[in-house]
Protein backbone atom coordinates (compact mmCIF):
# COMPACT_ATOMS: atom_id res chain seq x y z
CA UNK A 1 -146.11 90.33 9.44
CA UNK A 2 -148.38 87.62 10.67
CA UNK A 3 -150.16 87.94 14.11
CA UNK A 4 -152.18 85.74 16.13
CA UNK A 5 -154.22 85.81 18.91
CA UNK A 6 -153.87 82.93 21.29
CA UNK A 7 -156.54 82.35 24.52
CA UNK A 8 -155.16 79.44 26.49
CA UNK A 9 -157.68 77.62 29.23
CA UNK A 10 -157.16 75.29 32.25
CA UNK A 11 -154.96 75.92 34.88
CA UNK A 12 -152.79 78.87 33.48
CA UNK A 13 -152.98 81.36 36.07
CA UNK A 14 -150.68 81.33 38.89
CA UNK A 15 -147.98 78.74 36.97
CA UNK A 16 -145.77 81.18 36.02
CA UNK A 17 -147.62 80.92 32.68
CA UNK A 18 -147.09 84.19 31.18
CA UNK A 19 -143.56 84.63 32.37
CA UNK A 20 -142.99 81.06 29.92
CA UNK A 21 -144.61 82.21 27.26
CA UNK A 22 -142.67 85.37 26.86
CA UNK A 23 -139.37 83.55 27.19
CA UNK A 24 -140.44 81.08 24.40
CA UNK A 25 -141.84 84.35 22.57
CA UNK A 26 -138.73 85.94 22.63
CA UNK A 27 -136.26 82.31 21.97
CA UNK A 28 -138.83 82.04 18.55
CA UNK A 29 -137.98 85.76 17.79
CA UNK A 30 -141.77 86.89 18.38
CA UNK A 31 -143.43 89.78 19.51
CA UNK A 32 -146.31 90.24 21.81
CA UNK A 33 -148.03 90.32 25.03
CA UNK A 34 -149.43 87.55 27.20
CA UNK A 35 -151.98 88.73 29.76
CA UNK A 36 -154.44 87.21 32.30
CA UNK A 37 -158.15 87.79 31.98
CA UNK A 38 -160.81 88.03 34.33
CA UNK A 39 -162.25 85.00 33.03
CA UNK A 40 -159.12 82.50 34.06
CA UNK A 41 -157.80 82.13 30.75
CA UNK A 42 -154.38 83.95 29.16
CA UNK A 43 -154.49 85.78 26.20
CA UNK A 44 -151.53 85.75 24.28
CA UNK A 45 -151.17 88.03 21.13
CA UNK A 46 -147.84 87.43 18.72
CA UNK A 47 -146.26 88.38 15.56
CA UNK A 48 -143.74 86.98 13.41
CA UNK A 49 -142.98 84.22 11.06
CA UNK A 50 -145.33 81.59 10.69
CA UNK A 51 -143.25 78.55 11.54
CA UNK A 52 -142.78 80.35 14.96
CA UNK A 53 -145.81 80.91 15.87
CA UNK A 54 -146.51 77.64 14.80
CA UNK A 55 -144.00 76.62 17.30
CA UNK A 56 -145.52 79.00 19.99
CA UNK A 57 -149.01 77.54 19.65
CA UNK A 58 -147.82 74.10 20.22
CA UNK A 59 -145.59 75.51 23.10
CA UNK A 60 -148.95 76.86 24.49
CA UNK A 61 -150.61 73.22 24.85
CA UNK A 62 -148.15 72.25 27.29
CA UNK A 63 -146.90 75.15 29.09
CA UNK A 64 -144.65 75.18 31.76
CA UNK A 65 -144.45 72.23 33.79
CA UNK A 66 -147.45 73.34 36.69
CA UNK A 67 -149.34 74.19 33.71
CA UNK A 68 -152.52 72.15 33.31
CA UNK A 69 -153.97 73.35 29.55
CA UNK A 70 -157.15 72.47 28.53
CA UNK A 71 -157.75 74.12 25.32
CA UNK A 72 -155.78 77.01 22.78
CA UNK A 73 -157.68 79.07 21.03
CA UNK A 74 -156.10 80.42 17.29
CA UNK A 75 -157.01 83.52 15.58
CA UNK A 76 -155.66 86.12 13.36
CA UNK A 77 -155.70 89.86 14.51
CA UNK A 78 -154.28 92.46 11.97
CA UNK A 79 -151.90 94.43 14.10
CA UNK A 80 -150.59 97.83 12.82
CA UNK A 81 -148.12 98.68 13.35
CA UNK A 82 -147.01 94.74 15.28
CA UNK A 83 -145.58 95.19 18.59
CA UNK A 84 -142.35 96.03 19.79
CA UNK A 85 -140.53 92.88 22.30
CA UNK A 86 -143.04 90.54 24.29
CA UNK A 87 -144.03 92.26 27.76
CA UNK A 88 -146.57 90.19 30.30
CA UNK A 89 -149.48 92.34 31.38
């Protein structure tokens, strides 16, 4: 199963950023995490099929509406086993 490895920049902490991201996660039948980091950014990690996280990623450069994204940040992580649901962190 595909994974990658999102880290979103701007003004995505505080927006209910995370919170969005696992409800679009979870309407594009992904699993995952999205977390905060100490440097400002979110890091969100997903697996499933391509076309979704396709979807997610462009979902990431907007963000929920007091969302202010600046740049997304793709890579692939090999996850074994891939996560169970999409949890915030």
């Amino acid at each position: 199963m595909p994974c990658a490895r999102f880290l979103v920049s701007g003004r995505v902490q505080g927006v209910f950023f995370r919170a969005s991201a696992r409800a679009e996660a979870e309407r594009l039948g992904l699993s995952g995490y999205a977390k905060n980091l100490a440097d400002g950014r979110v890091e969100v990690l997903a697996c499933g099929e391509e076309a979704a996280l396709a979807q997610l990623e462009a979902w990431l450069w907007r963000g929920p509406p007091a969302a202010e994204v600046a740049a997304v940040q793709r890579s692939v992580m090999e996850v074994a086993p891939p996560p169970r649901g999409f949890r915030t962190a």
